[in-house]
Structure formats: structure tokens, C-alpha cells
N, C-alpha and C. Protein backbone atom coordinates (compact mmCIF):
# COMPACT_ATOMS: atom_id res chain seq x y z
N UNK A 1 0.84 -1.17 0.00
CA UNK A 1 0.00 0.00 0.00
C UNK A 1 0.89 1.25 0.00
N UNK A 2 0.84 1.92 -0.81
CA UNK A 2 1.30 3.32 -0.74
C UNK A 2 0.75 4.75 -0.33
N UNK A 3 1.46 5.33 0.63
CA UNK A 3 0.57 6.43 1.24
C UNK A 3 1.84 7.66 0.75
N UNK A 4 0.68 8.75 1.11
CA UNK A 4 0.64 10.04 0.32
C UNK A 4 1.26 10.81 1.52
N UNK A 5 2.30 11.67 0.99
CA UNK A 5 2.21 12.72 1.53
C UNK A 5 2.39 13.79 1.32
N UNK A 6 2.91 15.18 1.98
CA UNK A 6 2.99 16.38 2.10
C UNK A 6 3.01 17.13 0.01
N UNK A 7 4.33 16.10 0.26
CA UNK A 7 4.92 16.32 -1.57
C UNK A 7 3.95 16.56 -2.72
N UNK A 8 2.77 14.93 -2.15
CA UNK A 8 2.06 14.46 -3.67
C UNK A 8 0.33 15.35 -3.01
N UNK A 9 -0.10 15.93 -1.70
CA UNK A 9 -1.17 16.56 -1.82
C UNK A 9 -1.55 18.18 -3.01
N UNK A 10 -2.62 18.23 -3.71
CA UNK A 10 -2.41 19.05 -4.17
C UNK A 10 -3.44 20.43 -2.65
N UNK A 11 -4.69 19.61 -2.09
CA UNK A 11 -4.72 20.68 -1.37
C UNK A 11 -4.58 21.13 0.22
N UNK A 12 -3.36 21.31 -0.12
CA UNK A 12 -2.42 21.71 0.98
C UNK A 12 -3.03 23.40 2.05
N UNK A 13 -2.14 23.45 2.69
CA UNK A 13 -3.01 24.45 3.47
C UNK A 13 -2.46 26.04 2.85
N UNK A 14 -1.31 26.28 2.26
CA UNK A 14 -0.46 27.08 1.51
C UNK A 14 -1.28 27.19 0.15
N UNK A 15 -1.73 26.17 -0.01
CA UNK A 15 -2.36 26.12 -2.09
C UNK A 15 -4.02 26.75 -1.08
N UNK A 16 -4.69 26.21 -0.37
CA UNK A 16 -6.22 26.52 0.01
C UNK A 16 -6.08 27.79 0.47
N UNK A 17 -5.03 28.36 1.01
CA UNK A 17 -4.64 29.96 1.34
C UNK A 17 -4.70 30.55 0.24
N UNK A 18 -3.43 30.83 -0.77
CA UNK A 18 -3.35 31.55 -1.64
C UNK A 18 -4.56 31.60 -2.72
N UNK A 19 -5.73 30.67 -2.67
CA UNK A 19 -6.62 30.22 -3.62
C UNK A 19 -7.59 31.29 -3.33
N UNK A 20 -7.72 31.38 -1.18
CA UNK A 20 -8.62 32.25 -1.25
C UNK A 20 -8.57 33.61 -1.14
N UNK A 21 -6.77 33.72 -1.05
CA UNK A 21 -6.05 35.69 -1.38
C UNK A 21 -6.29 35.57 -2.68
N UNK A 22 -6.47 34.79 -3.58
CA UNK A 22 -6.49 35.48 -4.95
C UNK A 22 -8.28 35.65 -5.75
N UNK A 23 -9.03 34.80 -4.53
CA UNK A 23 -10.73 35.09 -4.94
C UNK A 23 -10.43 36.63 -4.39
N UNK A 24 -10.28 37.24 -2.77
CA UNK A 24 -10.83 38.09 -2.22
C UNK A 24 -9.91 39.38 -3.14
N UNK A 25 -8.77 39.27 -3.32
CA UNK A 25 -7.88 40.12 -4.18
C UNK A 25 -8.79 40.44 -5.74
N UNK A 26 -9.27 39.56 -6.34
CA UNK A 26 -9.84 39.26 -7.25
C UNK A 26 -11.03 40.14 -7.26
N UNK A 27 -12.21 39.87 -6.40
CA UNK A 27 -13.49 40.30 -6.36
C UNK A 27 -13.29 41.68 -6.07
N UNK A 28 -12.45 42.59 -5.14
CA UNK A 28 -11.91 43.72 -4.75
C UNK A 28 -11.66 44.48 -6.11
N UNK A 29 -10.71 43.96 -6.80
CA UNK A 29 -11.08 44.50 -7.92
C UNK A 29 -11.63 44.84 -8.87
N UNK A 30 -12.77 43.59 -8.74
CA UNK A 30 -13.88 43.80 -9.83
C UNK A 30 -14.99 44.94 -9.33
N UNK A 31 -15.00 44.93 -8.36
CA UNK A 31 -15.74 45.73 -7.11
C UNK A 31 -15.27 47.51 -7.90
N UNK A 32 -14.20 47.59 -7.80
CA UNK A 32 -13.32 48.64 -8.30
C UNK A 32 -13.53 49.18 -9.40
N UNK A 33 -13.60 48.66 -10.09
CA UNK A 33 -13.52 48.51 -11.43
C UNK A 33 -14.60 49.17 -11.93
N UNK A 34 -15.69 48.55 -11.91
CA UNK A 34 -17.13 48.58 -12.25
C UNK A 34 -17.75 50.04 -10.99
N UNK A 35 -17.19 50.36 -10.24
CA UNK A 35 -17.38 51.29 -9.59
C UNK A 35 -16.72 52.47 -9.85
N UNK A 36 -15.36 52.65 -10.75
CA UNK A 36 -15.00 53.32 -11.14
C UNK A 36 -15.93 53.81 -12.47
N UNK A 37 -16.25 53.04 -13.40
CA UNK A 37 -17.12 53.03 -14.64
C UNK A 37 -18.14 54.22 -14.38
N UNK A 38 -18.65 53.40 -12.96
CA UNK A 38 -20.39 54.36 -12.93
C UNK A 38 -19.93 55.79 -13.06
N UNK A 39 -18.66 55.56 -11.47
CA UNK A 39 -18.17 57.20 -11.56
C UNK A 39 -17.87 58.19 -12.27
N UNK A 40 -17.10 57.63 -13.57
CA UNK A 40 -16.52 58.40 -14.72
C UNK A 40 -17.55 58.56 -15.59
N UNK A 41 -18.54 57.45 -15.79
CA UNK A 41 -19.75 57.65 -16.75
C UNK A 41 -20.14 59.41 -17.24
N UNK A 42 -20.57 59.61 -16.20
CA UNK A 42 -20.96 61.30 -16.42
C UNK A 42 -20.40 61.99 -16.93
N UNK A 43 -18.66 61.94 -16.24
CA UNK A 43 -17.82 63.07 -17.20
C UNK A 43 -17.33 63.03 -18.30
N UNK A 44 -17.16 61.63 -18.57
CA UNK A 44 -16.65 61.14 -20.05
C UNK A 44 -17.59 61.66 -21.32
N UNK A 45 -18.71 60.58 -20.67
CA UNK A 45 -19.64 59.82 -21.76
C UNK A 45 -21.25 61.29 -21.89
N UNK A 46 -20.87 62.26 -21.21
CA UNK A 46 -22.05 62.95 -21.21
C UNK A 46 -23.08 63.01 -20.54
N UNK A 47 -22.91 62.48 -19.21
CA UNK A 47 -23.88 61.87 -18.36
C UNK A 47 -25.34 63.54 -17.65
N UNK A 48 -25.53 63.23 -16.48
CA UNK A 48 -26.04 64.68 -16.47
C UNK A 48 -25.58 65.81 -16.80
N UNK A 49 -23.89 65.75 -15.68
CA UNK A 49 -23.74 67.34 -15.60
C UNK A 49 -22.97 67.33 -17.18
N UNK A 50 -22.61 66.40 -17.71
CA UNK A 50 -22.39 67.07 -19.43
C UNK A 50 -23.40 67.90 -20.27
N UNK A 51 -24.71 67.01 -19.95
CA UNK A 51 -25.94 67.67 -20.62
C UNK A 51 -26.19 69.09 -20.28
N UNK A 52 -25.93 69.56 -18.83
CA UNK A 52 -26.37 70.62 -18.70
C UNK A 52 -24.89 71.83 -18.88
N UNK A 53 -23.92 70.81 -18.56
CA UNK A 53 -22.96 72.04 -19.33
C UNK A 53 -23.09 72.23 -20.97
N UNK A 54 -23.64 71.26 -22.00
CA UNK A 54 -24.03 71.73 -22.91
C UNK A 54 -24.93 72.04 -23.24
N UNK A 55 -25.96 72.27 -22.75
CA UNK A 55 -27.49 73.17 -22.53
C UNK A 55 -26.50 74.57 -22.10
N UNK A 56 -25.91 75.21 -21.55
CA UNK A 56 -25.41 76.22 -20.98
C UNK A 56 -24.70 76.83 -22.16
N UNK A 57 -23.71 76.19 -22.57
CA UNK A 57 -22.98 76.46 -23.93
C UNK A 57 -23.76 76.89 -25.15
N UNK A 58 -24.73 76.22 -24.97
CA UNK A 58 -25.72 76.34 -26.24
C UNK A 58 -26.80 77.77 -26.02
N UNK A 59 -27.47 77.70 -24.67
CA UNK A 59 -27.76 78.61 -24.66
C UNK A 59 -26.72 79.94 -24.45
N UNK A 60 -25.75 80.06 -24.15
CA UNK A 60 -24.60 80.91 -24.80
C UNK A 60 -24.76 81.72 -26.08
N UNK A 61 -24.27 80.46 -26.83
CA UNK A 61 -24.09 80.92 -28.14
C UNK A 61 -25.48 81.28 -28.74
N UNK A 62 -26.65 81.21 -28.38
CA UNK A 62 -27.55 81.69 -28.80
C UNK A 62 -28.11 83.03 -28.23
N UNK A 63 -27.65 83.00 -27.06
CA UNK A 63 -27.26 84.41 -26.98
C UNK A 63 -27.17 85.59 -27.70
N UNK A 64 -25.53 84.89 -28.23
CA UNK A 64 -24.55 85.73 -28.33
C UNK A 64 -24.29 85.73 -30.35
N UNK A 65 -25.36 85.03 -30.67
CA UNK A 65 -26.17 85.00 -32.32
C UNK A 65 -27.26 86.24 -32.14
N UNK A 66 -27.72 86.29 -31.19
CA UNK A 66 -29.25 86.95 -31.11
C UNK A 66 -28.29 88.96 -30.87
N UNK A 67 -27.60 88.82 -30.29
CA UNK A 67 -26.60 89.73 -29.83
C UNK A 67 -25.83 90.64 -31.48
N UNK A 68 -25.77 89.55 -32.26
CA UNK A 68 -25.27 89.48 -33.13
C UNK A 68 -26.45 90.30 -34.51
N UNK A 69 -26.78 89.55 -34.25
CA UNK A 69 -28.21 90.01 -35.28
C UNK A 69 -28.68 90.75 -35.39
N UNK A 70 -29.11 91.77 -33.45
CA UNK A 70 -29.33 92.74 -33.33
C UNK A 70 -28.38 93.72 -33.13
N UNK A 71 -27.05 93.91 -33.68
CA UNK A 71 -26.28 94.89 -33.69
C UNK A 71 -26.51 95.44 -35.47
N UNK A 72 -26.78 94.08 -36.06
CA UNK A 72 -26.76 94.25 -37.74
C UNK A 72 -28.03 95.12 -38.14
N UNK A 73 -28.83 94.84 -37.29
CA UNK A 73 -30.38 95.84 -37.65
C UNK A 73 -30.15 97.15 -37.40
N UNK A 74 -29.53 97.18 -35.99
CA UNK A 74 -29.03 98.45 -35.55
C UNK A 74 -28.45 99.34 -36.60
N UNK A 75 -27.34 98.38 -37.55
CA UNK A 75 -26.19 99.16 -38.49
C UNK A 75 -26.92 99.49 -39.87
């Protein structure tokens, strides 16, 4: 009969450790990740405050057309 040891186990208490630093390391980041996304969403991608800084811009320049138009009637 041949018995097993330390050498030939694969789950050892060193391999069942590092298995579960690399789930919790793992999920931490995905955690991260996808939480970073939401965050940046807005400023990147146009989210609210994009919309309303370009509602602002826009009404600007319409402004500053209308500003425009009525200096030409004036002249």
C-alpha cells in the first residue's frame, strides 16, 4: 500500500490559502472597477452634468447669435 504525503497533496493548506487571497484580491477589484465606470460615466460619456454644461454652452451661443443680429439691424 502506498501512502501520500505532504509532496504528492495538491490541497495543501499554503495552495487553500493563496486560492482564497487570490478570490478576495480578485473580487476587490472587480468591485473597483465597475465602480470606477459608474463614476466616470458622467464626465466622459455625457452623463447629467455634461448635458447641462451643454445646454449652458448652447444657450450661450444663442445668446450671443441673437446679440449678433441685433447689432446688424441696428447698423
Amino acid at each position: 500500500m502506498t501512502t501520500r504525503t505532504d509532496v504528492d497533496r495538491l490541497w495543501t493548506r499554503d495552495f487553500v490559502l493563496a486560492a482564497v487571497v487570490n478570490f478576495f484580491i480578485s473580487a476587490v477589484f472587480y468591485m473597483f472597477m465597475t465602480t470606477m465606470a459608474l463614476c466616470c460615466r458622467p464626465v466622459r460619456w455625457g452623463g447629467h452634468r455634461g448635458r447641462a454644461r451643454r445646454r449652458h454652452v448652447t444657450e450661450a451661443r444663442a445668446e450671443m447669435d441673437l446679440e449678433i443680429a441685433a447689432a446688424r439691424l441696428e447698423a
